[in-house]
C-alpha atoms as a PDB file:
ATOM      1  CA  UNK A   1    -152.011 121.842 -31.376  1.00  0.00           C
ATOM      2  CA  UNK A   2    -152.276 119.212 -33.918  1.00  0.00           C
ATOM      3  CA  UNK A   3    -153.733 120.319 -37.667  1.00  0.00           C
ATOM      4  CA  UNK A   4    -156.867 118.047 -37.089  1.00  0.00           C
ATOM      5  CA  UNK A   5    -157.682 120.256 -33.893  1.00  0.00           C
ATOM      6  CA  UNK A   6    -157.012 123.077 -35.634  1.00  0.00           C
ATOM      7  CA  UNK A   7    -159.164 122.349 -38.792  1.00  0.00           C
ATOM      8  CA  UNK A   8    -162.107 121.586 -36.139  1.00  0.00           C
ATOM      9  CA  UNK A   9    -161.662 125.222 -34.373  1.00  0.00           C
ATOM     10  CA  UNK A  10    -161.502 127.221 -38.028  1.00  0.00           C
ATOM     11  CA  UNK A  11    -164.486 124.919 -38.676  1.00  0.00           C
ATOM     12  CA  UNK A  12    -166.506 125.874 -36.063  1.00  0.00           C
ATOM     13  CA  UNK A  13    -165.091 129.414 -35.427  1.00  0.00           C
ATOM     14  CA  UNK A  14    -166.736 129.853 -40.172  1.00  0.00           C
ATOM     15  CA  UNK A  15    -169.801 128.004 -38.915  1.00  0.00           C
ATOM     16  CA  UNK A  16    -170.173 130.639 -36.096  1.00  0.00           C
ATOM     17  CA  UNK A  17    -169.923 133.709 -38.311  1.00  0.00           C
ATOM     18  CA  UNK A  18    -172.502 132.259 -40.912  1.00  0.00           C
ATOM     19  CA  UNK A  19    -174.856 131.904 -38.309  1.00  0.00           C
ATOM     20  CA  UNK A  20    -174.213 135.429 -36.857  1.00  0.00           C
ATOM     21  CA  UNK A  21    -174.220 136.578 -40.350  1.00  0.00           C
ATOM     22  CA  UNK A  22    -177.520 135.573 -40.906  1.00  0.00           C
ATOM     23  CA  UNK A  23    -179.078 136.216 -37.840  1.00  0.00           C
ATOM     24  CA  UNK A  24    -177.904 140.257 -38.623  1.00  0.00           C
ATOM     25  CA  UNK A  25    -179.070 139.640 -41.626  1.00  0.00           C
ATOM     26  CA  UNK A  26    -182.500 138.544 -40.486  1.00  0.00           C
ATOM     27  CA  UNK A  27    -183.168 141.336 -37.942  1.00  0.00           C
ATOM     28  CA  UNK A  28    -182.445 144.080 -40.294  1.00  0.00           C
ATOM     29  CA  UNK A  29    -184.838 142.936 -42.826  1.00  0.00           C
ATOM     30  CA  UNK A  30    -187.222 142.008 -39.927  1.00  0.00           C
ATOM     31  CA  UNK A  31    -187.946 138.507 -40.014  1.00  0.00           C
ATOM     32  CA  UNK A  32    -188.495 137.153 -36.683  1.00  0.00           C
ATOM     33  CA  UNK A  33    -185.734 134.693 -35.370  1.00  0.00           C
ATOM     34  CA  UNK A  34    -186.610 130.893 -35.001  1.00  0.00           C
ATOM     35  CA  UNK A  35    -188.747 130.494 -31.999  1.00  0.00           C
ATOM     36  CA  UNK A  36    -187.781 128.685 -29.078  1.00  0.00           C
ATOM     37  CA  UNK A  37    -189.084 126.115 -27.542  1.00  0.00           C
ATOM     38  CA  UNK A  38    -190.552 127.984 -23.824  1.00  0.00           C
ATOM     39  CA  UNK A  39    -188.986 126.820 -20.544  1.00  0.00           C
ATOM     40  CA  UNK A  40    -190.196 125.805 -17.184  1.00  0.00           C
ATOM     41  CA  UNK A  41    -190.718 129.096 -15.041  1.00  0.00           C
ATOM     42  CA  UNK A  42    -188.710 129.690 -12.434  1.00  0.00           C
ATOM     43  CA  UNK A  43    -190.293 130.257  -9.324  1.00  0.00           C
ATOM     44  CA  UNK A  44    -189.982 133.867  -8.032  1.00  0.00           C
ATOM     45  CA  UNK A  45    -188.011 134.567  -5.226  1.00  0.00           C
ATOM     46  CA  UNK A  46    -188.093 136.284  -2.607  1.00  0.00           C
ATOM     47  CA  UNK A  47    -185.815 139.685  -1.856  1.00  0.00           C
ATOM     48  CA  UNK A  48    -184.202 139.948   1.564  1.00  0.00           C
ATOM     49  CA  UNK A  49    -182.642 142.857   2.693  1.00  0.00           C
ATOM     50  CA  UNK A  50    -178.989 142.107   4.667  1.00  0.00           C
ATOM     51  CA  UNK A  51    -179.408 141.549   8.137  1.00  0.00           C
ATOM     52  CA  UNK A  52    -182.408 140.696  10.297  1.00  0.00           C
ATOM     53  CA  UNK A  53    -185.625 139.595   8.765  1.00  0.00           C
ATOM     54  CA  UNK A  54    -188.944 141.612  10.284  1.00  0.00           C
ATOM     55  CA  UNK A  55    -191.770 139.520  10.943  1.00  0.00           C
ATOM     56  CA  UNK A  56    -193.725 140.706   8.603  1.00  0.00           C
ATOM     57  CA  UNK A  57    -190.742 138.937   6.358  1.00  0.00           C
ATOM     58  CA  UNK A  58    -191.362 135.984   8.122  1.00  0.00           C
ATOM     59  CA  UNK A  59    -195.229 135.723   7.953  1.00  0.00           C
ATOM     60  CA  UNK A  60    -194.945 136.487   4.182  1.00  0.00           C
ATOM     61  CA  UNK A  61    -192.472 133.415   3.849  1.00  0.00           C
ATOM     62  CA  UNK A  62    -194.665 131.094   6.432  1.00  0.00           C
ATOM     63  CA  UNK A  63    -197.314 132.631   3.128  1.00  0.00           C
ATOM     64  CA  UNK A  64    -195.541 131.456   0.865  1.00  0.00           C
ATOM     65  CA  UNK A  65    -194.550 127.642   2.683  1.00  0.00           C
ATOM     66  CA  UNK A  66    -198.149 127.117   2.816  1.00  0.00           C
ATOM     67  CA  UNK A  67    -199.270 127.897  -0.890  1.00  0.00           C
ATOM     68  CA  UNK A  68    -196.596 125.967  -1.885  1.00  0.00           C
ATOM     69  CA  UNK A  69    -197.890 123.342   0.209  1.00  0.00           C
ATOM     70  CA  UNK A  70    -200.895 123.218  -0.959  1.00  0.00           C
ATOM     71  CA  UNK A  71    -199.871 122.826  -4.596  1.00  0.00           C
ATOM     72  CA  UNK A  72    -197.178 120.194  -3.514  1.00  0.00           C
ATOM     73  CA  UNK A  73    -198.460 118.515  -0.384  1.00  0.00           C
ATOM     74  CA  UNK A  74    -195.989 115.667   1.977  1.00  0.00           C
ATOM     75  CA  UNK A  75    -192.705 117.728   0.418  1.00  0.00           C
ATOM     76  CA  UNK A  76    -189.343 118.036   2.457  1.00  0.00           C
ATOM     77  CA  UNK A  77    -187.525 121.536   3.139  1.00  0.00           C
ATOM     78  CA  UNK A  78    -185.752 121.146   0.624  1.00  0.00           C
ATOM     79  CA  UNK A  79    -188.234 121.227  -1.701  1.00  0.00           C
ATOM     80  CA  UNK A  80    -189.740 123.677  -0.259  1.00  0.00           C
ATOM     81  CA  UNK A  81    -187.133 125.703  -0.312  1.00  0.00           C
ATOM     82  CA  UNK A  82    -187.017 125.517  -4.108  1.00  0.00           C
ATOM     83  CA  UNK A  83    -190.115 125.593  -4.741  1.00  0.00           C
ATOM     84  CA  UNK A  84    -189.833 129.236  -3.388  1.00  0.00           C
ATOM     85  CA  UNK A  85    -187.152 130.765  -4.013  1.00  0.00           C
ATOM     86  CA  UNK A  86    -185.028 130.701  -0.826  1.00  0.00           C
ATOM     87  CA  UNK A  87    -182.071 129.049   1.031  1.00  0.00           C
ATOM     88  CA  UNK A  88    -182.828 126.126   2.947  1.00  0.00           C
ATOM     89  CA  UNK A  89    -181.532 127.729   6.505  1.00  0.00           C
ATOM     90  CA  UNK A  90    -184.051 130.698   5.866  1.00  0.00           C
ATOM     91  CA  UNK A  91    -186.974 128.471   6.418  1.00  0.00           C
ATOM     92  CA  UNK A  92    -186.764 127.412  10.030  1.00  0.00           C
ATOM     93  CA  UNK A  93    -188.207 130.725  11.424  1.00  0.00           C
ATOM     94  CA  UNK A  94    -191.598 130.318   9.043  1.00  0.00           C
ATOM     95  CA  UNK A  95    -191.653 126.517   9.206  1.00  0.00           C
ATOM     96  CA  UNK A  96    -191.568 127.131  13.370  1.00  0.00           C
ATOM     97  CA  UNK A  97    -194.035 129.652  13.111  1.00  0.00           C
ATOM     98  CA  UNK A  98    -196.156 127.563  11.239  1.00  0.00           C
ATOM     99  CA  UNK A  99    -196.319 124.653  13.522  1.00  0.00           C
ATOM    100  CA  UNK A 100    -197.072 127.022  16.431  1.00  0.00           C
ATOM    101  CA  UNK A 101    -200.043 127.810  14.608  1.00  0.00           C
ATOM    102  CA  UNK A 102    -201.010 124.544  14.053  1.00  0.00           C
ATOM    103  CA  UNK A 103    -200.678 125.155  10.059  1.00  0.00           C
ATOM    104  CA  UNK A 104    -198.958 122.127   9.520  1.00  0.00           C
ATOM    105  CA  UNK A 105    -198.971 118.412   9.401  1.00  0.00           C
ATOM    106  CA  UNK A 106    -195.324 117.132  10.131  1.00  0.00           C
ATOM    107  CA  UNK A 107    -194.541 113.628   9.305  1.00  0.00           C
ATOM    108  CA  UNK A 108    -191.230 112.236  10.091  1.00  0.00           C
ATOM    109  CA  UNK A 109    -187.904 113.391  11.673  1.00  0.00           C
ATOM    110  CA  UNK A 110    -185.101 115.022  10.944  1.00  0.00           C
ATOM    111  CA  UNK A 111    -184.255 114.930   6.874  1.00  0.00           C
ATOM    112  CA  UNK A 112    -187.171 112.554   6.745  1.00  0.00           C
ATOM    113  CA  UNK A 113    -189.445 115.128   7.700  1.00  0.00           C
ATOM    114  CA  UNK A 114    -192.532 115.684   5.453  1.00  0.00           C
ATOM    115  CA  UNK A 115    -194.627 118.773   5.667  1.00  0.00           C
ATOM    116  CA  UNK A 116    -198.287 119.431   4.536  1.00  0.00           C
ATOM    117  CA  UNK A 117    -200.723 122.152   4.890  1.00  0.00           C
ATOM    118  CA  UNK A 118    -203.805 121.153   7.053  1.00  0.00           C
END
């Protein structure tokens, strides 16, 4: 490794302790840590055991498609799916459902498909 590398890693590697150093420092005498700036939320997910889903499963997921849809109206699966929480292949079952039950307004085909709660 050439010296300049080197000099950067030693660099870095003092910088790194100081900060640690101080940060020890700062919790033992009790002074709060900088605060930092809050994120975006996650959305929660939802647990799945292995295996089959119940329909009660199901029904809670068609649930949670709607809300969703209702706070995000003319979204795609895939959105959807992010929005809460699961894998993309886990929402044909609820998104089915759904349209059996005349829930839904579908616009589109295939991955042009937009959904919207009626």
């Amino acid at each position: 490794m050439s010296d300049a590398v080197t000099a950067l890693i030693e660099k870095f590697v003092t910088d790194l302790r100081k900060a640690l150093r101080q940060e020890m420092v700062d919790t033992l005498l009790g002074e709060a840590p900088a605060k930092v700036a809050p994120t975006k939320k996650a959305p929660t997910k939802i647990v799945r055991a292995p295996g089959k889903r119940t329909a009660e499963m199901i029904e809670e997921q068609a649930k949670a498609i709607l809300g969703f849809l209702r706070r995000s109206p003319n979204s795609s699966a895939q959105q959807i799916a992010t929005g809460i929480g699961v894998q993309l292949k886990e929402l044909a079952l609820p998104i089915q459902s759904l349209k059996d039950q005349k829930a839904l307004k579908v616009v589109g085909v295939r991955r042009g498909t937009r959904y919207s709660a009626k």
